[in-house]
C-alpha atoms as a PDB file:
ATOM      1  CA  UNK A   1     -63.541 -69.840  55.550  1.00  0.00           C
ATOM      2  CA  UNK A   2     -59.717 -70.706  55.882  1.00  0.00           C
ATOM      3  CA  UNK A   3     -57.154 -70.100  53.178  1.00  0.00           C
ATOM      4  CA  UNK A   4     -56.900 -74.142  53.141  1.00  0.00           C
ATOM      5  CA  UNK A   5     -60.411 -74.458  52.712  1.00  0.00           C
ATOM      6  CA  UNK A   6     -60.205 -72.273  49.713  1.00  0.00           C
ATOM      7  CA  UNK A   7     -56.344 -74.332  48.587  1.00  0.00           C
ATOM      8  CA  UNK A   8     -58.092 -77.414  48.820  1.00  0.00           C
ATOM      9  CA  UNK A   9     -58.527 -79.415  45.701  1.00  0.00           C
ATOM     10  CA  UNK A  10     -55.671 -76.935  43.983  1.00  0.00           C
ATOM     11  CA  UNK A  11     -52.909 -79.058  42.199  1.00  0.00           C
ATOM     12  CA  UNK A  12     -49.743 -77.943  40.426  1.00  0.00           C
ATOM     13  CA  UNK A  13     -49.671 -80.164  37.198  1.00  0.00           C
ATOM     14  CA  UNK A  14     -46.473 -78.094  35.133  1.00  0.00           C
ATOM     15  CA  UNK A  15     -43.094 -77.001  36.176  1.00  0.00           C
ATOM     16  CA  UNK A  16     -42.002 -73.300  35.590  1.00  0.00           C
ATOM     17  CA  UNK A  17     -38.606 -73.581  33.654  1.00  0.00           C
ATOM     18  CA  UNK A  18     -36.020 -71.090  34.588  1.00  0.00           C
ATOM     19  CA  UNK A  19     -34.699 -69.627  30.860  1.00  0.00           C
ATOM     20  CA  UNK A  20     -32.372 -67.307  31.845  1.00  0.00           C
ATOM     21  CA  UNK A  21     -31.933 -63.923  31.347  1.00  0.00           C
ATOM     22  CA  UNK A  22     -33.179 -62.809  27.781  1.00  0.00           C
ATOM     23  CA  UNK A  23     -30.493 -60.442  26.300  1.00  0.00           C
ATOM     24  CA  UNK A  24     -30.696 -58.955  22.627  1.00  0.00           C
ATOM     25  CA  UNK A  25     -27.454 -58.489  20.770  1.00  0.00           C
ATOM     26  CA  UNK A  26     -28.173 -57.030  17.479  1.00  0.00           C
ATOM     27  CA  UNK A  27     -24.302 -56.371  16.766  1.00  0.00           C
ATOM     28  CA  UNK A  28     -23.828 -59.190  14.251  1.00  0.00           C
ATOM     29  CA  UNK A  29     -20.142 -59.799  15.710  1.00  0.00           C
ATOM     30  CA  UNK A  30     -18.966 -61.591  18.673  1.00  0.00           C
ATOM     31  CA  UNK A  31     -17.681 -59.265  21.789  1.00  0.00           C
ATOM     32  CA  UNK A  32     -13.946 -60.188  21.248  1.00  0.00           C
ATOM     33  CA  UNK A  33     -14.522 -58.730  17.670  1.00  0.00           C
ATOM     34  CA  UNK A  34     -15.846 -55.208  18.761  1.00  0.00           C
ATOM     35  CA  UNK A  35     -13.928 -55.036  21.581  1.00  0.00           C
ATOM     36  CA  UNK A  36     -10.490 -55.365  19.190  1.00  0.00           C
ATOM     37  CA  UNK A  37     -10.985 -52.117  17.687  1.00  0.00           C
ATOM     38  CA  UNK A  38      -9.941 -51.051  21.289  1.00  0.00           C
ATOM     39  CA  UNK A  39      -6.933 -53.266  21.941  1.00  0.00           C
ATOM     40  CA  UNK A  40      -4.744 -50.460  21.643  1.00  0.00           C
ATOM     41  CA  UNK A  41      -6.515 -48.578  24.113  1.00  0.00           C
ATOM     42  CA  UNK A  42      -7.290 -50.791  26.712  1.00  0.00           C
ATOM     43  CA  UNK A  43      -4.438 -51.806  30.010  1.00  0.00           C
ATOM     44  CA  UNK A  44      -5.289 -55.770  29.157  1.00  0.00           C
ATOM     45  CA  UNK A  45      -5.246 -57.384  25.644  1.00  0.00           C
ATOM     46  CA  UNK A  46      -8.992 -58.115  23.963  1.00  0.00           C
ATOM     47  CA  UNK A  47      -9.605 -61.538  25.740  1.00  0.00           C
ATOM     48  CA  UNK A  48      -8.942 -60.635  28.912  1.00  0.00           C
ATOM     49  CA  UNK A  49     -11.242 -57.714  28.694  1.00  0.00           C
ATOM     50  CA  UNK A  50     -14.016 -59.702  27.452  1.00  0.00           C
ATOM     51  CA  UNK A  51     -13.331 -62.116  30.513  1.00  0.00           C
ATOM     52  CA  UNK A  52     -13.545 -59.283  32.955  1.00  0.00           C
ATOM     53  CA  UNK A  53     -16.675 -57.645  31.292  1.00  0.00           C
ATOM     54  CA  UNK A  54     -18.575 -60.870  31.107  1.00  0.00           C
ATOM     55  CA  UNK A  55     -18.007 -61.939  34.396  1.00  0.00           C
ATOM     56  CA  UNK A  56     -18.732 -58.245  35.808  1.00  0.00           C
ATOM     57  CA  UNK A  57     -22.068 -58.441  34.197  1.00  0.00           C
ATOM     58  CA  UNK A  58     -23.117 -61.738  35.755  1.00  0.00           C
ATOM     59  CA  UNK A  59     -22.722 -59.782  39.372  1.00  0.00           C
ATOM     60  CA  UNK A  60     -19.329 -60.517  40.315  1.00  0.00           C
ATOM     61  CA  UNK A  61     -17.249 -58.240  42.399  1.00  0.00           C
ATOM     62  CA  UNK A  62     -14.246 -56.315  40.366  1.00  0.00           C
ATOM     63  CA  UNK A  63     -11.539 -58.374  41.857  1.00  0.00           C
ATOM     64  CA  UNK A  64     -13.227 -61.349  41.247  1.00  0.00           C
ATOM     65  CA  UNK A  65     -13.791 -60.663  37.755  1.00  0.00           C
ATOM     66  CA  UNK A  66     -10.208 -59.541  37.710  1.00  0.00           C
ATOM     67  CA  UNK A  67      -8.928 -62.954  38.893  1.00  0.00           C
ATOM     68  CA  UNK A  68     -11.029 -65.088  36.350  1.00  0.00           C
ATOM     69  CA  UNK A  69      -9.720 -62.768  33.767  1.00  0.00           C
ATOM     70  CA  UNK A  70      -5.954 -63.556  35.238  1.00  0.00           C
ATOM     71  CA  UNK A  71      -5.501 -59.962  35.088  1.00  0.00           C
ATOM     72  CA  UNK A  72      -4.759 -57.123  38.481  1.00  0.00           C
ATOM     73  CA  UNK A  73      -7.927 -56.019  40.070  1.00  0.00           C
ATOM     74  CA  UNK A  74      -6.696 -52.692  39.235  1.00  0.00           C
ATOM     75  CA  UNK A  75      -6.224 -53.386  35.695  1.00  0.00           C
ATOM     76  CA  UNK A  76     -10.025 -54.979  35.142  1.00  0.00           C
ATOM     77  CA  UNK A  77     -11.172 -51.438  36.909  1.00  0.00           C
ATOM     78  CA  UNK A  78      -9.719 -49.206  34.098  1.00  0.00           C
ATOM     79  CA  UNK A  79     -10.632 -51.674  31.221  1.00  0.00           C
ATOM     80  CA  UNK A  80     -14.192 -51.482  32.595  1.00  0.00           C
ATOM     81  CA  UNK A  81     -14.167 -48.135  32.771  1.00  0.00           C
ATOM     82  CA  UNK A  82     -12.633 -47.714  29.629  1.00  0.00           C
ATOM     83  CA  UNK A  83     -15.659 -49.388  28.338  1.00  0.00           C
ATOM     84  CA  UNK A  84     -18.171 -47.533  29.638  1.00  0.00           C
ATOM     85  CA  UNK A  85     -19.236 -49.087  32.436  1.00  0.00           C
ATOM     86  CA  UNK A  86     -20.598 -47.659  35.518  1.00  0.00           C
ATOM     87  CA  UNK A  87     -19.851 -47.943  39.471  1.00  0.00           C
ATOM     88  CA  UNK A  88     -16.258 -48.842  39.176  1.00  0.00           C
ATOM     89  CA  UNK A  89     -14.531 -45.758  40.579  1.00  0.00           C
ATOM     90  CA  UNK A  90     -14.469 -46.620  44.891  1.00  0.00           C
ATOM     91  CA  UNK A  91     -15.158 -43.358  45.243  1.00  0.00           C
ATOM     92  CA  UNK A  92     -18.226 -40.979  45.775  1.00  0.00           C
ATOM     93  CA  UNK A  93     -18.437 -37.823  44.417  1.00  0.00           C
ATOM     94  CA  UNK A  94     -17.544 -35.788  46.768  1.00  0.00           C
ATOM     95  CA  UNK A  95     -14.311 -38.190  46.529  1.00  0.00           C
ATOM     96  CA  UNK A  96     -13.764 -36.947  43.064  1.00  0.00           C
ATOM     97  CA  UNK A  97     -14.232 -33.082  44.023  1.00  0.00           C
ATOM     98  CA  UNK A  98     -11.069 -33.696  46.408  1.00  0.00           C
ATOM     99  CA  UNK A  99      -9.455 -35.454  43.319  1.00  0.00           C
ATOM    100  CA  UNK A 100     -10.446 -31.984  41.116  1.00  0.00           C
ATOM    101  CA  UNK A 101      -8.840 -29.977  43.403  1.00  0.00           C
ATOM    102  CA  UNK A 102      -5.552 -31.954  44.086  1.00  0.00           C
ATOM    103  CA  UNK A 103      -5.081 -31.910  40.111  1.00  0.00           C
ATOM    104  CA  UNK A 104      -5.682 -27.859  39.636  1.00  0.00           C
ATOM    105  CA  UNK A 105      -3.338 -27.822  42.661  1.00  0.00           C
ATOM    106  CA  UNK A 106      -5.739 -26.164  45.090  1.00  0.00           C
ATOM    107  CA  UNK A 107      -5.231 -29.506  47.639  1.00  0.00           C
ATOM    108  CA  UNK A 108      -1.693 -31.183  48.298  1.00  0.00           C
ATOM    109  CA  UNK A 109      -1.914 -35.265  46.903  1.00  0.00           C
ATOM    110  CA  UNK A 110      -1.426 -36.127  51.100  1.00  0.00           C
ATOM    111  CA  UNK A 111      -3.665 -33.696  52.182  1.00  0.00           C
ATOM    112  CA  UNK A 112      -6.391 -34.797  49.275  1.00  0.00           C
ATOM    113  CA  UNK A 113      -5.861 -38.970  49.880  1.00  0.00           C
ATOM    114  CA  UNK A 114      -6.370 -37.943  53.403  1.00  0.00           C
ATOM    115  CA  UNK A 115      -9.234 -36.322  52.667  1.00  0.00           C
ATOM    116  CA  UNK A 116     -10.729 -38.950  50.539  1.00  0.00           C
ATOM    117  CA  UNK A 117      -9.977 -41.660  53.264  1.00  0.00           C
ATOM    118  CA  UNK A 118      -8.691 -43.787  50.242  1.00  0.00           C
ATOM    119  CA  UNK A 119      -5.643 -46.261  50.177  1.00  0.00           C
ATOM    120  CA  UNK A 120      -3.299 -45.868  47.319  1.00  0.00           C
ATOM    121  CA  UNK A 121      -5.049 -48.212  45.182  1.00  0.00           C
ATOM    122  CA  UNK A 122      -8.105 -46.704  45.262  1.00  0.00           C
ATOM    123  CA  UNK A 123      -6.394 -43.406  44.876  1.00  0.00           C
ATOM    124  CA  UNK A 124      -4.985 -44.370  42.243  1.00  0.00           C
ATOM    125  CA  UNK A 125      -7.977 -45.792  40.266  1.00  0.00           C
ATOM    126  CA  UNK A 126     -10.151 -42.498  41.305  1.00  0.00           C
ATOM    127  CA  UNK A 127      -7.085 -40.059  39.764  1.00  0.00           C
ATOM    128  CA  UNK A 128      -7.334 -42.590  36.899  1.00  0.00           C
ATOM    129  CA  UNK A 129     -10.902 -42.040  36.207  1.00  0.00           C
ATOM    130  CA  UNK A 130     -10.424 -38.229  36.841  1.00  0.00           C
ATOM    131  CA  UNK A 131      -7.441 -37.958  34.570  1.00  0.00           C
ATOM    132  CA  UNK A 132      -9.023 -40.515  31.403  1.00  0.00           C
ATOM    133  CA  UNK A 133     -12.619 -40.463  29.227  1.00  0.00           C
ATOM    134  CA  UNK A 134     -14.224 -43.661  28.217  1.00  0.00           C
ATOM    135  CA  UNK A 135     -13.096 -44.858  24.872  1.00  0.00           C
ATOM    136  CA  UNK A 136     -15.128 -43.442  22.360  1.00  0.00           C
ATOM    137  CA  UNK A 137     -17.418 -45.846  20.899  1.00  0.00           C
ATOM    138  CA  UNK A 138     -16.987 -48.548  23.269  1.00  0.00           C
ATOM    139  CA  UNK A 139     -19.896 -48.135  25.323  1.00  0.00           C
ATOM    140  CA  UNK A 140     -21.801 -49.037  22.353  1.00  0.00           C
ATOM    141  CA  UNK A 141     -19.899 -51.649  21.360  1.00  0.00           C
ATOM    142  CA  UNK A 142     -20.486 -53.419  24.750  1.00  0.00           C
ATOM    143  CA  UNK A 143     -24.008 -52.287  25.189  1.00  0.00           C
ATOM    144  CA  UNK A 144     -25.525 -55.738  25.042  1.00  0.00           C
ATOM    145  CA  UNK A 145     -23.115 -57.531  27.585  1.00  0.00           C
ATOM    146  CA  UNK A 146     -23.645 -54.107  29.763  1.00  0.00           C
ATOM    147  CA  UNK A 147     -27.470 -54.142  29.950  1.00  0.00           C
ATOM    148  CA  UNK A 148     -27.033 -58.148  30.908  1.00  0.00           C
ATOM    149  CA  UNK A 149     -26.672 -56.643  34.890  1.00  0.00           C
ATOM    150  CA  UNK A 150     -22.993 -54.781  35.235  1.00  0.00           C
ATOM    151  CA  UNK A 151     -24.980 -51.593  36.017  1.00  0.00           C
ATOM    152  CA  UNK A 152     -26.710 -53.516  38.709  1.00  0.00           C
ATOM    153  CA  UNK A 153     -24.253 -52.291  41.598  1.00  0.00           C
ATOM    154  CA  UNK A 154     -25.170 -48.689  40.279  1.00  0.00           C
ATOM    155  CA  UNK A 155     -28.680 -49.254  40.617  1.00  0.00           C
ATOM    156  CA  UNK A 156     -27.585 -50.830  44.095  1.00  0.00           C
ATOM    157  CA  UNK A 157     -25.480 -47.704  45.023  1.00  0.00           C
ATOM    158  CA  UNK A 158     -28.116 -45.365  44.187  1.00  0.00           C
ATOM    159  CA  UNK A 159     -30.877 -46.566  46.177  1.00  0.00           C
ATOM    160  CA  UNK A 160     -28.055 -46.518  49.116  1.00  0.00           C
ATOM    161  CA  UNK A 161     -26.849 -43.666  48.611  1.00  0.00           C
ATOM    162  CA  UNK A 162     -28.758 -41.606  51.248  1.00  0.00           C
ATOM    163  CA  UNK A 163     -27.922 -44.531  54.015  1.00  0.00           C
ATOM    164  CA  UNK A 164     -24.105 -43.798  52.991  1.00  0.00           C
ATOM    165  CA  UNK A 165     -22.086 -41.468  54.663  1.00  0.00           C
ATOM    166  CA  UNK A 166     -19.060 -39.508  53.342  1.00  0.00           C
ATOM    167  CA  UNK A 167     -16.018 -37.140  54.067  1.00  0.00           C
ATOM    168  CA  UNK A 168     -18.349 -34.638  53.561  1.00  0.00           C
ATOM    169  CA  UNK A 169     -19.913 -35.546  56.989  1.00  0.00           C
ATOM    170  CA  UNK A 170     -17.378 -35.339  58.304  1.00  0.00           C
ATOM    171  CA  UNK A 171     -16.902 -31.443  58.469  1.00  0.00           C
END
């Protein structure tokens, strides 16, 4: 017996409707509101964060989420830090040892970006995440908009993470 002897006669008679992703925000306020608490805080005012976190979440790239938010890549990095979420730092961790030891001054800053292999930018951002804490309470505030997929390139990273090779490797 063939699989179309056993598929004959079968019919589809409904349509599967694609609903989206369910999320559950039990915050009572809208994400401009909670996030406001942490204009003072943040490198880019309120709206421009929620721009930037919303479109991180639906799987776009930093700098894309930085240039629907009209704000610098660089600048939608730290806010989304800030905020607690995860994977935005373009280094790995051995990155970030280097970036301990050129701030307690065991490592020069040329001989540590050489090290790292990173370009000022990403130097920059790395030393940033070094140097700051995420805002207290903000993780929580965004936790509904965070769980929609922004920890998606985490998960991503993660499961690559052996296939990846870094300066580490090197030596």
């Amino acid at each position: 017996m063939a699989l179309s002897d056993i598929a004959a006669g079968l019919e589809v008679t409904t349509e599967q409707r694609d609903r989206g992703v369910a999320t559950v925000d039990d915050t009572g306020r809208a994400l401009h509101e909670r996030l406001a608490e942490f204009a003072e805080s943040l490198p880019c005012d309120p709206d421009a964060a929620v721009a930037v976190l919303e479109s991180y979440t639906t799987g776009s790239s930093v700098g894309e989420s930085a240039r629907r938010a009209g704000v610098a890549p660089i600048t939608a990095a730290k806010a989304l830090y800030l905020l607690g979420a995860d994977g935005v730092s373009p280094l790995p961790p051995m990155g970030h040892e280097i970036i301990r030891d050129w701030l307690s001054a065991d490592l020069s800053r040329s001989e540590a970006r050489s090290l790292t292999g990173a370009n000022e930018t990403e130097f920059a951002l790395a030393t940033f995440v070094e140097t700051h804490e995420p805002l207290d309470g903000a993780k929580e505030a965004v936790e509904g908009a965070l769980a929609l997929g922004g920890d998606a390139t985490v998960r991503k990273r993660d499961a690559l993470a052996e296939t990846m090779s870094g300066v580490g490797d090197l030596l």
